[in-house]
PDB file of N, CA and C in Angstrom:
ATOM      1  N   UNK A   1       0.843  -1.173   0.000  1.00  0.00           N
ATOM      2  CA  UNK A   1       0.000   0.000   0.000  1.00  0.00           C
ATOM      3  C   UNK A   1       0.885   1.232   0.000  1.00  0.00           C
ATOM      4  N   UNK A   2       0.202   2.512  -0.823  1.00  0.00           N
ATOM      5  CA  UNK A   2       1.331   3.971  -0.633  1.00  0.00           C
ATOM      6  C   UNK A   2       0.548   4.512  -0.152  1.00  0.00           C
ATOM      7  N   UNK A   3       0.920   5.600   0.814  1.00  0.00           N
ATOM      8  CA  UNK A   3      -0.068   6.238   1.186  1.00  0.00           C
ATOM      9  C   UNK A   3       1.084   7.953   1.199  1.00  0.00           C
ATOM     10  N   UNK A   4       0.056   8.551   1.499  1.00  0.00           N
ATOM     11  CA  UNK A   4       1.002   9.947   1.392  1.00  0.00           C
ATOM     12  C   UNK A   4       1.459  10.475   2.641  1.00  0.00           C
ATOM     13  N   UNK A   5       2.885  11.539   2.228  1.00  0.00           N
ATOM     14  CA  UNK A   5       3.096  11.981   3.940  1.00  0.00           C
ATOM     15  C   UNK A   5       2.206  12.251   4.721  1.00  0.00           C
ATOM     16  N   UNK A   6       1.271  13.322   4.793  1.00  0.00           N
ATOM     17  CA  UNK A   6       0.146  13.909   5.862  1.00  0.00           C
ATOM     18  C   UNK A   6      -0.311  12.754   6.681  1.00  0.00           C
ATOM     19  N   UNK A   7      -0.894  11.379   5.673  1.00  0.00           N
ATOM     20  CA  UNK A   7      -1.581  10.577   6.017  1.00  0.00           C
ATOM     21  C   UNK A   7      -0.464   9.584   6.793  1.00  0.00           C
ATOM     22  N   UNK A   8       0.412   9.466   6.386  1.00  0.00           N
ATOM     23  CA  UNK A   8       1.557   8.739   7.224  1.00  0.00           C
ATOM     24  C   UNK A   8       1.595   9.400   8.490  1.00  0.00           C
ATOM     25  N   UNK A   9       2.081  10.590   8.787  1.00  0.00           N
ATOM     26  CA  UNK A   9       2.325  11.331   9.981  1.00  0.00           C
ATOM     27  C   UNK A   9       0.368  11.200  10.725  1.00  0.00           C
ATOM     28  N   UNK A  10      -0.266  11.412  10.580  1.00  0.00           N
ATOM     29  CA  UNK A  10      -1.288  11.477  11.280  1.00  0.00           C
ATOM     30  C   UNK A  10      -1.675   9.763  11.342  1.00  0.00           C
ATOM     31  N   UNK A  11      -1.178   8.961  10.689  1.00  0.00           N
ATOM     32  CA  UNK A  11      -1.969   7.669  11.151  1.00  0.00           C
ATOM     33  C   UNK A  11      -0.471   6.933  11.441  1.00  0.00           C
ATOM     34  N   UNK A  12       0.768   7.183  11.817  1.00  0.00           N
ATOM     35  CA  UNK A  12       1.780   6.498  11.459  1.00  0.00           C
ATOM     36  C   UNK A  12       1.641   4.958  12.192  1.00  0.00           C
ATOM     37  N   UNK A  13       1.334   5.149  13.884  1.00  0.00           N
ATOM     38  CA  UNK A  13       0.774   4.057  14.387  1.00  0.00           C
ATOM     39  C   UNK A  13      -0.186   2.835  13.634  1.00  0.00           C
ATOM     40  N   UNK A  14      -1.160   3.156  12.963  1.00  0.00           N
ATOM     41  CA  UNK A  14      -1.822   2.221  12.094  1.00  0.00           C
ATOM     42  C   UNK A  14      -0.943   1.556  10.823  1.00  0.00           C
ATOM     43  N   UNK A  15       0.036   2.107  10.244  1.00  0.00           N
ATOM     44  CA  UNK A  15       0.979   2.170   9.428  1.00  0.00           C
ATOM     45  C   UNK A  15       1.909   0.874   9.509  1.00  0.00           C
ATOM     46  N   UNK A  16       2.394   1.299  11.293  1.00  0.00           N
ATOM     47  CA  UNK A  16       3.432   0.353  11.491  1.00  0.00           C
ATOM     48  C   UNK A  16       3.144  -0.834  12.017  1.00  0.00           C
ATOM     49  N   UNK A  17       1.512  -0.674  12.237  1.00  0.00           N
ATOM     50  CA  UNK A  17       1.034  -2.306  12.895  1.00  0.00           C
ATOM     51  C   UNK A  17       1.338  -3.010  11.608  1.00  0.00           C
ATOM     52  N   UNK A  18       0.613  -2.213  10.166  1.00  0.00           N
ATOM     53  CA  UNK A  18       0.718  -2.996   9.418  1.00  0.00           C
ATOM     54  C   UNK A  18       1.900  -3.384   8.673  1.00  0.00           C
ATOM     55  N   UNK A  19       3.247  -2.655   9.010  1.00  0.00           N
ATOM     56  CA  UNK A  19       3.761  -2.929   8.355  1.00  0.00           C
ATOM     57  C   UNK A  19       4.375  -4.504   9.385  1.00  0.00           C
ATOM     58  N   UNK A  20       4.381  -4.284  10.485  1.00  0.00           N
ATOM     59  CA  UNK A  20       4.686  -5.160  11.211  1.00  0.00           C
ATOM     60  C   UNK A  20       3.999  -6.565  10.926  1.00  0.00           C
ATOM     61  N   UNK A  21       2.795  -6.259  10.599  1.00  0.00           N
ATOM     62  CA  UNK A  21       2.088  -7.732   9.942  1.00  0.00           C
ATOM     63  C   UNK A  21       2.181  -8.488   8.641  1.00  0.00           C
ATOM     64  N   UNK A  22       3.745  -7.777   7.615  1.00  0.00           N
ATOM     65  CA  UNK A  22       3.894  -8.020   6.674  1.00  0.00           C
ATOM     66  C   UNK A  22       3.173  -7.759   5.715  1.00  0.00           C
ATOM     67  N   UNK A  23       2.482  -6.370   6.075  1.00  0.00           N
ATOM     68  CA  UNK A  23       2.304  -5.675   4.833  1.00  0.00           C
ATOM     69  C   UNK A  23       2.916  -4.468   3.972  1.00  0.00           C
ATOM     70  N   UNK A  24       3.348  -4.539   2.720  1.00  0.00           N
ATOM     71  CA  UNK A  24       4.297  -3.162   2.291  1.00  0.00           C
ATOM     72  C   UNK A  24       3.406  -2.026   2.345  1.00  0.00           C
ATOM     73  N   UNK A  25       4.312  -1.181   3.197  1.00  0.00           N
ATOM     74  CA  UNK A  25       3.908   0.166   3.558  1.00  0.00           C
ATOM     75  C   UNK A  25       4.940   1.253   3.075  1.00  0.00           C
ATOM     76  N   UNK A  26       4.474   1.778   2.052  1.00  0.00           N
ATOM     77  CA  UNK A  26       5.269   2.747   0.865  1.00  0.00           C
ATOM     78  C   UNK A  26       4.757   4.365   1.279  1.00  0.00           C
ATOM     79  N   UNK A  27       5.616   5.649   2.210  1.00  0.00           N
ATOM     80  CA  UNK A  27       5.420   6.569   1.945  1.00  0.00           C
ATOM     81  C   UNK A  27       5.744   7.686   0.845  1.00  0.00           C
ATOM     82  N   UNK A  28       4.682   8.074   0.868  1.00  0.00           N
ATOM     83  CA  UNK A  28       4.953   8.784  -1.033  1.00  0.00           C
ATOM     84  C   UNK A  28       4.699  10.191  -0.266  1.00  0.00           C
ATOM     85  N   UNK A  29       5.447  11.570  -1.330  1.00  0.00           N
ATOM     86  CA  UNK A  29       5.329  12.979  -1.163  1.00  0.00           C
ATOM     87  C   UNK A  29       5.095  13.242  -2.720  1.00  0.00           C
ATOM     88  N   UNK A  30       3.926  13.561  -3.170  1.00  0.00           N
ATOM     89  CA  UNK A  30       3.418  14.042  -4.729  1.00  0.00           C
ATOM     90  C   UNK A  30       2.955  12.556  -5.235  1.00  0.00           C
ATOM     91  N   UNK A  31       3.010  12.275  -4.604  1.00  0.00           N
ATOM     92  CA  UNK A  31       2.982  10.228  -5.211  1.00  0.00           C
ATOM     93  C   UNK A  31       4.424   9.830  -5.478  1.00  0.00           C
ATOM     94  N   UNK A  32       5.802  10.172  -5.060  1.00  0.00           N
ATOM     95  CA  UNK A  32       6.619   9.496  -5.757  1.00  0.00           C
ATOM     96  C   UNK A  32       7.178   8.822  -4.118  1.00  0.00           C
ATOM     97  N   UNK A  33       7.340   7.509  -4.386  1.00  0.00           N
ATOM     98  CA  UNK A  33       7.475   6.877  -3.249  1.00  0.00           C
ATOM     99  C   UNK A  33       8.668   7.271  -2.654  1.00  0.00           C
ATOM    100  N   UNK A  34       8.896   7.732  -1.278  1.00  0.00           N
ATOM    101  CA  UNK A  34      10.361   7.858  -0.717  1.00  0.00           C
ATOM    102  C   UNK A  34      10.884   6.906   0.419  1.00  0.00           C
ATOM    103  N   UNK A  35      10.025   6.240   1.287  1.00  0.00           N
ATOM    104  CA  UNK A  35      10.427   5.270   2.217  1.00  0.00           C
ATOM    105  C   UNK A  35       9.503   4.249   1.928  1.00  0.00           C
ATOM    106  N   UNK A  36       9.696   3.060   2.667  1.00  0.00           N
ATOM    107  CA  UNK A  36       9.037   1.902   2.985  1.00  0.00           C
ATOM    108  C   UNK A  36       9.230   1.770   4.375  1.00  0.00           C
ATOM    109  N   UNK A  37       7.970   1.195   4.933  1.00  0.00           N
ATOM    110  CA  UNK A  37       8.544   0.720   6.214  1.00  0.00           C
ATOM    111  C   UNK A  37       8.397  -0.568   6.339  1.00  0.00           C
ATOM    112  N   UNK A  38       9.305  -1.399   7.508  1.00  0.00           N
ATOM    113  CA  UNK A  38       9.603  -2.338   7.411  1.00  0.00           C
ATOM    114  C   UNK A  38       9.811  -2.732   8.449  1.00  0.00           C
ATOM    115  N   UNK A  39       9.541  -3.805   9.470  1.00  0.00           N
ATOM    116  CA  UNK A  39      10.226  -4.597  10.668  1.00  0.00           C
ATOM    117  C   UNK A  39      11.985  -4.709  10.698  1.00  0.00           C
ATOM    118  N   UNK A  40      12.259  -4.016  12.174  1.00  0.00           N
ATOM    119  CA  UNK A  40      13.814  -3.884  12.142  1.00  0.00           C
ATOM    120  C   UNK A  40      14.294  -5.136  12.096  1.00  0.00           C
ATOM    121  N   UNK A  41      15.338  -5.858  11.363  1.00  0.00           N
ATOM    122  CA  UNK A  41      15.593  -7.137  11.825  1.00  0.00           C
ATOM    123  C   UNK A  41      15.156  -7.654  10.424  1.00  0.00           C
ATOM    124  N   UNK A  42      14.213  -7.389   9.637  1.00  0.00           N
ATOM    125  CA  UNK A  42      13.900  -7.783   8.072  1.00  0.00           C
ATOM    126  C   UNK A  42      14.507  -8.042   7.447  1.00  0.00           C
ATOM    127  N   UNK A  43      15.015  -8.815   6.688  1.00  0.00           N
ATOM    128  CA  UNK A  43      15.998  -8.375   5.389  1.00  0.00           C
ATOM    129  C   UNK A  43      15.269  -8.160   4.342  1.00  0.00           C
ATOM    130  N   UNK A  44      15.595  -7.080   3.308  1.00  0.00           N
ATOM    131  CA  UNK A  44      15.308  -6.333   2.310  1.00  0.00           C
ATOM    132  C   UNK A  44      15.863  -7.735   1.272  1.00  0.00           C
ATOM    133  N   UNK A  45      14.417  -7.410   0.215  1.00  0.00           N
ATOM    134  CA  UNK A  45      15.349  -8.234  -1.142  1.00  0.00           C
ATOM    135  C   UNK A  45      16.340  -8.436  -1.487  1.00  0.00           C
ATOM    136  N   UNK A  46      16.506  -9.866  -1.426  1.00  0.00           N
ATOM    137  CA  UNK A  46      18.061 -10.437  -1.921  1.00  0.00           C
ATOM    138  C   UNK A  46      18.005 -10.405  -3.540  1.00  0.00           C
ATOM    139  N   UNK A  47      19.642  -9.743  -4.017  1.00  0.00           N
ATOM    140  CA  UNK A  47      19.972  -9.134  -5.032  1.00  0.00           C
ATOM    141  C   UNK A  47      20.905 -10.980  -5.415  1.00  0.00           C
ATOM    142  N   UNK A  48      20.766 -11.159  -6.231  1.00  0.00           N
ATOM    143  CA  UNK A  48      21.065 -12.757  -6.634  1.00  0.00           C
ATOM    144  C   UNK A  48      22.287 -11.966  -7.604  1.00  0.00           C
ATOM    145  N   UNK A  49      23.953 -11.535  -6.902  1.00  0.00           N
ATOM    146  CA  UNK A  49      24.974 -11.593  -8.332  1.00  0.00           C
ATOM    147  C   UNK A  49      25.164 -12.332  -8.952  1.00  0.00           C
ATOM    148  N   UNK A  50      25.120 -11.908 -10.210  1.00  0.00           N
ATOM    149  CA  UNK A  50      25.556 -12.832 -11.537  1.00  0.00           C
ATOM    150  C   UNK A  50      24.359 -13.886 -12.012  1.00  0.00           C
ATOM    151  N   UNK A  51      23.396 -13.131 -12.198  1.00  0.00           N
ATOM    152  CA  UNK A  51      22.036 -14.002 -12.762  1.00  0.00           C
ATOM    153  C   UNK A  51      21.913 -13.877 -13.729  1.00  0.00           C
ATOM    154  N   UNK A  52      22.388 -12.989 -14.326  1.00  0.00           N
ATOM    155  CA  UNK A  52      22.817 -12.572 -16.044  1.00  0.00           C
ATOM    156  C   UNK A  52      23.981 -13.145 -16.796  1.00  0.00           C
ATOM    157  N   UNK A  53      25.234 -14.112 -15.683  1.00  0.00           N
ATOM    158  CA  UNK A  53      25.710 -14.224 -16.400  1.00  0.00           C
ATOM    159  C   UNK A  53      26.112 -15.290 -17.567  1.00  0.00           C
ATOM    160  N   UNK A  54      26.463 -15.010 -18.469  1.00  0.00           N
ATOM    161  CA  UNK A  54      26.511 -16.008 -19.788  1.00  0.00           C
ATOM    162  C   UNK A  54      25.171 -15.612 -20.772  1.00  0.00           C
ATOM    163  N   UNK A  55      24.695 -14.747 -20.349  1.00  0.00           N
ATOM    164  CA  UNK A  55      23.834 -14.459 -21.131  1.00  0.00           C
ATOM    165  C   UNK A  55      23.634 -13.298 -22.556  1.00  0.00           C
ATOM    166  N   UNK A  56      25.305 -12.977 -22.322  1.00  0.00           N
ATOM    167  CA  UNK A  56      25.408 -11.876 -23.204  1.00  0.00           C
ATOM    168  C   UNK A  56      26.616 -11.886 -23.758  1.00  0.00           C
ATOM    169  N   UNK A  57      26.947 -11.701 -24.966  1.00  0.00           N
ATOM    170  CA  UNK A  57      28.745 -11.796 -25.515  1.00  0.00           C
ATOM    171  C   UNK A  57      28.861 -10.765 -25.861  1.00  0.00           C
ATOM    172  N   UNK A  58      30.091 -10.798 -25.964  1.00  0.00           N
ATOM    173  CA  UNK A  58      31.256  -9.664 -26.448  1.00  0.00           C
ATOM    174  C   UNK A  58      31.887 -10.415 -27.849  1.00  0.00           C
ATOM    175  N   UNK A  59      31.131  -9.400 -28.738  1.00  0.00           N
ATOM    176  CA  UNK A  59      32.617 -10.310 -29.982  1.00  0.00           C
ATOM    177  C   UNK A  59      33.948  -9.601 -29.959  1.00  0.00           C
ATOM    178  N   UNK A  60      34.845 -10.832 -30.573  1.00  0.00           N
ATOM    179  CA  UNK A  60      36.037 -10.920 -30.274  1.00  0.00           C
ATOM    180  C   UNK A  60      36.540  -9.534 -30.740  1.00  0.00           C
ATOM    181  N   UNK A  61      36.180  -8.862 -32.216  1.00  0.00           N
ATOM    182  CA  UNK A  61      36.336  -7.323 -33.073  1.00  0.00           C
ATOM    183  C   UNK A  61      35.958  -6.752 -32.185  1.00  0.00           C
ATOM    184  N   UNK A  62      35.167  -6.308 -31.055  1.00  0.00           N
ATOM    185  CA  UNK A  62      34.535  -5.518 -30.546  1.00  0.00           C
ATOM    186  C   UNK A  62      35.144  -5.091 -29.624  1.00  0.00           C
ATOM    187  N   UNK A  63      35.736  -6.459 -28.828  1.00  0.00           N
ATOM    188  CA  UNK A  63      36.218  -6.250 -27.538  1.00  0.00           C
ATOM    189  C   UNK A  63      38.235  -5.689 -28.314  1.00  0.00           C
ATOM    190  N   UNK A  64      38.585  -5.848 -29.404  1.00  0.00           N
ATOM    191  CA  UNK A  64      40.067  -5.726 -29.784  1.00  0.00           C
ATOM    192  C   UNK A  64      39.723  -3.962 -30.150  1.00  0.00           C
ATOM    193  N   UNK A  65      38.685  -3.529 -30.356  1.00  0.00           N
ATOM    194  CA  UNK A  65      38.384  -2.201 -31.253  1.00  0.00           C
ATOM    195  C   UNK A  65      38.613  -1.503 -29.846  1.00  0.00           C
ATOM    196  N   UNK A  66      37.932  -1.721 -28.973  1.00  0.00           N
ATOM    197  CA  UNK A  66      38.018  -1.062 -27.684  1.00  0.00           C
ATOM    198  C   UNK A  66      39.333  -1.347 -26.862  1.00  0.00           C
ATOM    199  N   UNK A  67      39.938  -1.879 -26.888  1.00  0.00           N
ATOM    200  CA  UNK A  67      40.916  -2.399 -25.951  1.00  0.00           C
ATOM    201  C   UNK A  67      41.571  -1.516 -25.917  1.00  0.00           C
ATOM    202  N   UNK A  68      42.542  -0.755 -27.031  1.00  0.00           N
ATOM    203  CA  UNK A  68      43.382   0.444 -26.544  1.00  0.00           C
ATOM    204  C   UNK A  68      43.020   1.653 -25.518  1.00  0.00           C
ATOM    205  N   UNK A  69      41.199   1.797 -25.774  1.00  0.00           N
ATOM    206  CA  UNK A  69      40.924   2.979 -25.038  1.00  0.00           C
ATOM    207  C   UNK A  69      40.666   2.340 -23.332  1.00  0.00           C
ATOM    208  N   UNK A  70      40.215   1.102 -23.568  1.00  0.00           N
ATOM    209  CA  UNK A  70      40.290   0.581 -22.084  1.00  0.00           C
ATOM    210  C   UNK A  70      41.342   0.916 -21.459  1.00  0.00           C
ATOM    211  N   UNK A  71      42.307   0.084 -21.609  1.00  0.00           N
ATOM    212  CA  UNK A  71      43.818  -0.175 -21.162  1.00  0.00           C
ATOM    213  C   UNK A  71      44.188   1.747 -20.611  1.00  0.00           C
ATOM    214  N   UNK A  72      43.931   2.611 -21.882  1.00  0.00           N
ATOM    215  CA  UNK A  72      44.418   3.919 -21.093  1.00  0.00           C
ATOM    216  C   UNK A  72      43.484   4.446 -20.091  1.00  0.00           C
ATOM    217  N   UNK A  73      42.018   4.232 -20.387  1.00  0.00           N
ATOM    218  CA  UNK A  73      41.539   4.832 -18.772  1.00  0.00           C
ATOM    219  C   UNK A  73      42.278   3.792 -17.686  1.00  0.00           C
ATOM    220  N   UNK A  74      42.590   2.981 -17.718  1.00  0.00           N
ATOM    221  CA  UNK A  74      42.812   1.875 -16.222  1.00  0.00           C
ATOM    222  C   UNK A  74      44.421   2.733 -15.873  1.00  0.00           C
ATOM    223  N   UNK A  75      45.089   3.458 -17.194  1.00  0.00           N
ATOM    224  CA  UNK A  75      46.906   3.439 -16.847  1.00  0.00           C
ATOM    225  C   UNK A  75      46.349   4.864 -16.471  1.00  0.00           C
ATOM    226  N   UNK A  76      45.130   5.858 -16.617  1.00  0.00           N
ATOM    227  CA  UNK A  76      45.074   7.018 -16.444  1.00  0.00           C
ATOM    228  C   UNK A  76      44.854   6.973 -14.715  1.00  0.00           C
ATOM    229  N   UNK A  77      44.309   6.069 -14.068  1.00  0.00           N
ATOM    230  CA  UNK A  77      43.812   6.185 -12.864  1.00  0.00           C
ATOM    231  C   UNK A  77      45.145   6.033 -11.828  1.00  0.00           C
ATOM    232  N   UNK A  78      46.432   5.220 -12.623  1.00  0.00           N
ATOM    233  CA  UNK A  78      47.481   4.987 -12.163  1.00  0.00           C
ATOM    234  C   UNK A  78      48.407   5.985 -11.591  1.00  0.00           C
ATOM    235  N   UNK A  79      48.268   7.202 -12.749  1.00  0.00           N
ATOM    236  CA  UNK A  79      48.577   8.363 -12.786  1.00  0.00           C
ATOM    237  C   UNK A  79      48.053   9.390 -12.192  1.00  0.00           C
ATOM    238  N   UNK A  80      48.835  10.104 -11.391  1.00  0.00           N
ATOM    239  CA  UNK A  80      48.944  11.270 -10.582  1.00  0.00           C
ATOM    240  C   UNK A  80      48.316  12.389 -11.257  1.00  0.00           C
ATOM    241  N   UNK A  81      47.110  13.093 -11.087  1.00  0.00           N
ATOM    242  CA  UNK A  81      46.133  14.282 -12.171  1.00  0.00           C
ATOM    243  C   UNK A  81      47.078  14.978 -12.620  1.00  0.00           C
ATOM    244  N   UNK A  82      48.384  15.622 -11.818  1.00  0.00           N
ATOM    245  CA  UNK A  82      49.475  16.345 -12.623  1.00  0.00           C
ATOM    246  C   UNK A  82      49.930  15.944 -14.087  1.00  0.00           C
ATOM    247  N   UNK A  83      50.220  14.299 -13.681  1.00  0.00           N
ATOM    248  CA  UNK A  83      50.995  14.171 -15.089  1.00  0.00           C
ATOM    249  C   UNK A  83      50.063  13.838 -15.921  1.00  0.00           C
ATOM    250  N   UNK A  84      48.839  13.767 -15.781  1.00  0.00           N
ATOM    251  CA  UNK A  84      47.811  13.423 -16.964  1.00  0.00           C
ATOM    252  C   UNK A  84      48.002  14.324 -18.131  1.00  0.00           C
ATOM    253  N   UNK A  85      47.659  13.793 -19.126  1.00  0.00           N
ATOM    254  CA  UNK A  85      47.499  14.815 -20.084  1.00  0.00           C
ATOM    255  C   UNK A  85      46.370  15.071 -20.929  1.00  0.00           C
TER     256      UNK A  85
END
């Protein structure tokens, strides 16, 4: 559920029973959502790394066309902003 600030601040108690009962409780300002509330101790959605991977290539031309400009941002970071050029 979203509900808006005013209505958050004047009912926040009703808010947090529910959020406590495992329901999503989304505060919005104009409608654009800015918090959720949540039971302390919750864990927030698990982000699964690398679920994408193998799912996408690089051709071999693509990755050789780019390689020179790679290689100099990585030797630019090496370098001290003085001697950059």
């Amino acid at each position: 559920m979203q509900v808006n600030l005013h209505d958050a601040k004047t009912h926040l108690s009703r808010y947090v029973d529910q959020a406590l009962a495992g329901e999503e409780v989304v505060i919005a300002r104009a409608g654009k959502p800015l918090v959720r509330l949540m039971p302390v101790g919750s864990d927030p959605p698990s982000r699964r790394l690398g679920f994408l991977a193998g799912t996408a290539r690089v051709e071999a031309d693509l990755k050789r066309d780019f390689e020179a400009e790679i290689n100099a941002v990585f030797q630019l970071q090496d370098e001290p902003p003085w001697q950059r050029q």
